[in-house]
Protein backbone atom coordinates (compact mmCIF):
# COMPACT_ATOMS: atom_id res chain seq x y z
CA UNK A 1 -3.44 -6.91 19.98
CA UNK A 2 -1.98 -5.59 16.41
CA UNK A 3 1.82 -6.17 16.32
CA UNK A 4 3.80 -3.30 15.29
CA UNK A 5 7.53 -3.15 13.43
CA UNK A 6 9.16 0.27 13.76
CA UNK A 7 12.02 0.64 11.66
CA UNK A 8 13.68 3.74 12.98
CA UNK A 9 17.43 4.67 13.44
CA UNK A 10 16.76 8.18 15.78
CA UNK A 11 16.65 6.80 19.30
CA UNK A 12 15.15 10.13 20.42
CA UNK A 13 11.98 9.77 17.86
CA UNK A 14 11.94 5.78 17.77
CA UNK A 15 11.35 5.87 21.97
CA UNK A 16 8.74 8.58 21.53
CA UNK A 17 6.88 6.48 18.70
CA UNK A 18 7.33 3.10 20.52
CA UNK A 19 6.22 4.60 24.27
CA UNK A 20 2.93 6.26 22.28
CA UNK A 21 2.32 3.12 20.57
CA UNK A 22 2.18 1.23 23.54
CA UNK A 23 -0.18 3.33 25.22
CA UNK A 24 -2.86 3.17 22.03
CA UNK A 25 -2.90 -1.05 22.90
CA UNK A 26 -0.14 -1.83 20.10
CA UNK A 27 2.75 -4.62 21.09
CA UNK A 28 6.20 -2.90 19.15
CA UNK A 29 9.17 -4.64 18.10
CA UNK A 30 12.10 -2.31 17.05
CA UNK A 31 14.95 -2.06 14.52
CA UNK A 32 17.62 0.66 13.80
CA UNK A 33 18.88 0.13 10.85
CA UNK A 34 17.72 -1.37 7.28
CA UNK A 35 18.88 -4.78 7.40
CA UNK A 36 17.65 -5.60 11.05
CA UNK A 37 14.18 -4.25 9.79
CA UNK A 38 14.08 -6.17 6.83
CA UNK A 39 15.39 -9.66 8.69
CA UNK A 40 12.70 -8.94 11.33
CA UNK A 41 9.52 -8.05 8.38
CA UNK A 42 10.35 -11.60 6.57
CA UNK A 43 11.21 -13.81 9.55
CA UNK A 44 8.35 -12.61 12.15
CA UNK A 45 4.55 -11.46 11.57
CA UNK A 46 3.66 -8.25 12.08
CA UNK A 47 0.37 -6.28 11.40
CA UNK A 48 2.20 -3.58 9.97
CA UNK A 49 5.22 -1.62 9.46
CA UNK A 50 6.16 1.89 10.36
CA UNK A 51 9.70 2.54 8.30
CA UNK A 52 11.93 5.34 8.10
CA UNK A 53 13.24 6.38 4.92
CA UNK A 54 16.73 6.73 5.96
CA UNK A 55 18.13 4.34 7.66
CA UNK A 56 21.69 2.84 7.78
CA UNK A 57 22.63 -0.39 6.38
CA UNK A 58 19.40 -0.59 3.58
CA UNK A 59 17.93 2.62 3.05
CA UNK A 60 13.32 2.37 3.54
CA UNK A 61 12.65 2.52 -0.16
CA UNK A 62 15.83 -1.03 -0.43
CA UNK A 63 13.93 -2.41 2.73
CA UNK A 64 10.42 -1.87 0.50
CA UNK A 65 11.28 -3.01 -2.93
CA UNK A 66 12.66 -6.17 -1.13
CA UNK A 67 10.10 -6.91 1.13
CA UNK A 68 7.61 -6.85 -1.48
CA UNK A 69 9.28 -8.18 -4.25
CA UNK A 70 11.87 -10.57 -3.20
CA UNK A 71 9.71 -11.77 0.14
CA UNK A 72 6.46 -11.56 -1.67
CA UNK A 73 5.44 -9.69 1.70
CA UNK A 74 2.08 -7.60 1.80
CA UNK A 75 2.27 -6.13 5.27
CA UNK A 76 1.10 -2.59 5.62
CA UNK A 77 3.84 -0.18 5.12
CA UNK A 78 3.47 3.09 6.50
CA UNK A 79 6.83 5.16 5.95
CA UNK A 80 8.55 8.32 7.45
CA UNK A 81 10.16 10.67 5.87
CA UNK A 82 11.79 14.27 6.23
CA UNK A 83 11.77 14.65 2.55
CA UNK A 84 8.41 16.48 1.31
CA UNK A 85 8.94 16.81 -2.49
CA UNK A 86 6.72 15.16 -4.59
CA UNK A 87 9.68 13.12 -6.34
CA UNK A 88 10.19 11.54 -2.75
CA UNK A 89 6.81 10.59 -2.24
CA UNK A 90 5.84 8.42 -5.39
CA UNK A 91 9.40 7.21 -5.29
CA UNK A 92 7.92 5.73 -1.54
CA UNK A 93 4.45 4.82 -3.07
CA UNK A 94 6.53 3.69 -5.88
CA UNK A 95 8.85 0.81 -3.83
CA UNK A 96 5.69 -0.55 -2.30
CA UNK A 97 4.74 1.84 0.69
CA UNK A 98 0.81 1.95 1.43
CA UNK A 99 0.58 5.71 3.14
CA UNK A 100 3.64 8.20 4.05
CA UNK A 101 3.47 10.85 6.93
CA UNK A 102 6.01 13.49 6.73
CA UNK A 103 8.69 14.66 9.78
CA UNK A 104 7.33 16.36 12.11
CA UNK A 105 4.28 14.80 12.52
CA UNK A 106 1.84 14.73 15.20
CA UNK A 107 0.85 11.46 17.28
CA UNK A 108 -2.76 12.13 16.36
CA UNK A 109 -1.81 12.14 12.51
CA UNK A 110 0.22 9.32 13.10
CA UNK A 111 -2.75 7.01 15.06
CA UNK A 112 -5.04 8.00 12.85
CA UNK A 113 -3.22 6.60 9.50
CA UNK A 114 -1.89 3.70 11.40
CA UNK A 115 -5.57 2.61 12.19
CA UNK A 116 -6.81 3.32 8.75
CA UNK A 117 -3.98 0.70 7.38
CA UNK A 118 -5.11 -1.90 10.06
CA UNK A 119 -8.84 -1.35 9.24
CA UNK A 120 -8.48 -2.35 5.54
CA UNK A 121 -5.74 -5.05 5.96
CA UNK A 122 -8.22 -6.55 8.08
CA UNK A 123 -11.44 -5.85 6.53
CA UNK A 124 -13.73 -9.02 6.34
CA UNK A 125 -15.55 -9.61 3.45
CA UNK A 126 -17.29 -12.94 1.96
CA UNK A 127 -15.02 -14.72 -0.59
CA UNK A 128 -16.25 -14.12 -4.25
CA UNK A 129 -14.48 -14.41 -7.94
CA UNK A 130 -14.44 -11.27 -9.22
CA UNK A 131 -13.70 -11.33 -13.58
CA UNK A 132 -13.41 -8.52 -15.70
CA UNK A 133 -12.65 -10.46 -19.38
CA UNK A 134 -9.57 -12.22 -18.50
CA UNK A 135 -8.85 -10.51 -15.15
CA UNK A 136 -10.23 -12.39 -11.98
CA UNK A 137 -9.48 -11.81 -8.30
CA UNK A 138 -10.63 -14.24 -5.38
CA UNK A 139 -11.96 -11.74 -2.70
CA UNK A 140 -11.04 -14.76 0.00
CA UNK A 141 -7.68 -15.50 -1.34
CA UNK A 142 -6.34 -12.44 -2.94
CA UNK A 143 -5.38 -14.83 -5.82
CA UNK A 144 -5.44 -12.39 -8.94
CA UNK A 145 -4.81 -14.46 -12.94
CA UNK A 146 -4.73 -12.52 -16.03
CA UNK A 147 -5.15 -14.87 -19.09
CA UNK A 148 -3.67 -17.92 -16.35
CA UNK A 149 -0.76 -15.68 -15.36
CA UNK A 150 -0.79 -15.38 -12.00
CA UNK A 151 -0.11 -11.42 -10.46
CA UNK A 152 0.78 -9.80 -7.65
CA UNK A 153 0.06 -6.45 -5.81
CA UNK A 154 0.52 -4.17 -3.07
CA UNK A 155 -2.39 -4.11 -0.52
CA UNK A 156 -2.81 -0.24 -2.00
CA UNK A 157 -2.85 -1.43 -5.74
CA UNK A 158 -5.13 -4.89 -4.16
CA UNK A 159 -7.98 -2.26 -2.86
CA UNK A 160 -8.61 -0.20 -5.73
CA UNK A 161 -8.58 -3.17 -8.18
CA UNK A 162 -11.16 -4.66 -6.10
CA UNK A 163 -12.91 -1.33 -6.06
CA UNK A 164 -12.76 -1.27 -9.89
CA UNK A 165 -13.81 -4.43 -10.55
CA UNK A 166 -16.91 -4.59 -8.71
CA UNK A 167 -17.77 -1.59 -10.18
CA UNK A 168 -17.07 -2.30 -13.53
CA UNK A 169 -17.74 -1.34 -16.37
CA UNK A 170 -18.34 1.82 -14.26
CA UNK A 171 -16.60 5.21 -14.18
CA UNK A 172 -15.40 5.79 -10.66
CA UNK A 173 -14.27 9.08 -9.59
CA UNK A 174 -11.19 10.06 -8.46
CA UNK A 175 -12.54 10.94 -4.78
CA UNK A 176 -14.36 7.65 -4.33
CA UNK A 177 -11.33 5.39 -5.14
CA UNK A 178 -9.29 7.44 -2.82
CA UNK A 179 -12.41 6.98 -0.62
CA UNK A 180 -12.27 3.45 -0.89
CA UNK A 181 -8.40 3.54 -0.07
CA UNK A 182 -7.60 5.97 2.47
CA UNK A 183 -10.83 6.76 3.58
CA UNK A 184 -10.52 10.31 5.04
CA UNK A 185 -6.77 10.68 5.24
CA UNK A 186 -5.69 10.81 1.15
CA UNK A 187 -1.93 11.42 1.25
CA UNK A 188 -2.52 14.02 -1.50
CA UNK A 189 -3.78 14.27 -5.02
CA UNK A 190 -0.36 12.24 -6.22
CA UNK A 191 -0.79 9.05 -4.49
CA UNK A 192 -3.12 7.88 -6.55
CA UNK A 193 -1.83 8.63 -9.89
CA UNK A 194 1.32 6.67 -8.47
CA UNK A 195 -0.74 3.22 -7.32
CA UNK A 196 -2.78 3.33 -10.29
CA UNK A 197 0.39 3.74 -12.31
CA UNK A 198 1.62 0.69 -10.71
CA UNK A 199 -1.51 -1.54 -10.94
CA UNK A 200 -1.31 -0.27 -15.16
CA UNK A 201 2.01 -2.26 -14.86
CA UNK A 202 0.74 -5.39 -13.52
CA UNK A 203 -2.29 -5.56 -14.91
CA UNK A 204 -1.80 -4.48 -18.43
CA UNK A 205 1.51 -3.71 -19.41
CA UNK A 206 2.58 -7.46 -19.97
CA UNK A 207 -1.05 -8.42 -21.73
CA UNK A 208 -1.82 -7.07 -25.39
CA UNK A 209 -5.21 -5.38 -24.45
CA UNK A 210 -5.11 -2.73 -21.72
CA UNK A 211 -8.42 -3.54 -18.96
CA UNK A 212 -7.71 0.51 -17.01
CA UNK A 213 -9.14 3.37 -18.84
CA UNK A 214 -8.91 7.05 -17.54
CA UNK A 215 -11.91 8.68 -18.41
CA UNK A 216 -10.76 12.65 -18.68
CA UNK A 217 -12.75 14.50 -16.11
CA UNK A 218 -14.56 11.83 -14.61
CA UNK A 219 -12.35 9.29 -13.60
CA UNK A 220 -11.26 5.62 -13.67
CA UNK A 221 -12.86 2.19 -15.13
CA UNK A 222 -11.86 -1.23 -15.52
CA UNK A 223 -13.21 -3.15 -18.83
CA UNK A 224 -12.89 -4.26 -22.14
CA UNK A 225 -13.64 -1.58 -24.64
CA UNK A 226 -14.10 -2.23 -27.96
CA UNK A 227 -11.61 -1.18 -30.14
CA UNK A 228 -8.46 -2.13 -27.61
C-alpha cells in the first residue's frame, strides 16, 4: 500500500482528497500548514507528496526548496495550486515539484497523475553505469559524478538524464522525453523547458564544457561535441 502526505490547509478540500484517496487503496497522513508538512516529509517515509501551494506557516514552493535541498529528499511531489499563470508553474517545477494540477481539478485528473508519479518512482530496472565523457549515473543507485563531483537531482531532472544518456549521442525529441517523463499526462509545453533548465544547472553550469545541446527543431542530446 503506497503511503500518501497531503499537505493541505482547506479542511473542506483536504477531507474530500483524503476520503478519495482512501478509497483508490492509498494509506494518507495529513498536515495543514507548511511546517507540519515539512516535519512530517523529512521525519517519516512516504511514497509521495500531494502539497498545496499556499499554506500557512511555510508556503509549498519554502516546503519544496527545503525538502529537496536542505533534506536531500527525492519523494514525488505533486503540488496544488489555484494560480494558473505560467510564472507560477515553473516557479513550482522550479523549487523541486515533479507534476502540478491546477484548482479545480477533477478526482480522475488527480488519480491519474498521482499513479503516473508512483509508476516511475518505482520503476525497476537492472543496475548499469551509464557515462557520457565525464558524466556517469548508476541506474541501481542513482549515484550521478561529473569529473568526481558528486550531483544531485530531482526525480523529474533524474528521468530525462537517464533518458538522454542512454540515448546518447542521439537527438531526442521533445515529445519522447516528455514521453519518457509524464507519459500521457505532460503538464504543458513549459514543464520541460523548466526541468531541462534545471538539469543545465547541475550538470553543466559548474563544469567548463556544457554535455546538453538543443538541437533547433528537433530536439535534445547529451554529448561531447567537438568544439565545446
Amino acid at each position: 500500500m503506497s503511503i500518501i502526505l497531503l499537505v493541505e490547509d482547506n479542511h473542506d478540500i483536504a477531507a474530500m482528497v483524503g476520503d478519495h484517496l482512501e478509497t483508490e487503496g492509498f494509506e494518507v497522513d495529513y498536515a495543514a500548514d507548511g511546517l507540519t508538512g515539512l516535519h512530517l516529509a523529512v521525519t517519516e517515509r512516504f511514497d509521495a507528496i500531494i502539497l498545496d501551494l499556499m499554506l500557512p506557516g511555510m508556503d509549498g514552493l519554502d516546503l519544496c526548496r527545503k525538502l529537496r535541498g536542505d533534506a536531500g529528499k527525492d519523494t514525488p511531489i505533486l503540488m496544488l495550486t489555484a494560480r494558473d499563470t505560467l510564472e507560477d508553474k515553473v516557479a513550482g517545477l522550479d523549487a523541486g515539484a515533479d507534476d502540478y494540477l491546477v484548482k479545480p481539478f477533477e478526482m480522475d485528473e488527480l488519480d491519474a497523475r498521482l499513479k503516473a508519479m508512483l509508476r516511475r518512482a518505482s520503476g525497476e530496472m537492472t543496475s548499469q553505469n551509464l557515462r557520457v565523457a565525464d558524466l556517469t549515473l548508476n541506474t541501481g543507485t542513482y549515484e550521478i559524478e561529473r569529473a568526481g563531483k558528486r550531483l544531485s537531482l530531482t526525480p523529474i531532472c533524474l528521468k530525462l538524464l537517464m533518458t538522454l544518456m542512454k540515448a546518447s549521442p542521439r537527438v531526442i525529441s521533445r515529445r519522447d522525453l516528455e514521453r519518457a517523463v509524464w507519459d500521457d499526462f505532460v503538464p504543458d509545453s513549459d514543464a520541460l523547458r523548466s526541468h531541462l533548465y534545471n538539469l543545465r544547472k547541475v550538470i553543466d553550469k559548474p563544469f567548463d564544457r556544457p554535455l546538453l545541446h538543443t538541437v533547433q527543431g528537433l530536439g535534445y542530446r547529451l554529448a561531447e561535441l567537438d568544439g565545446d
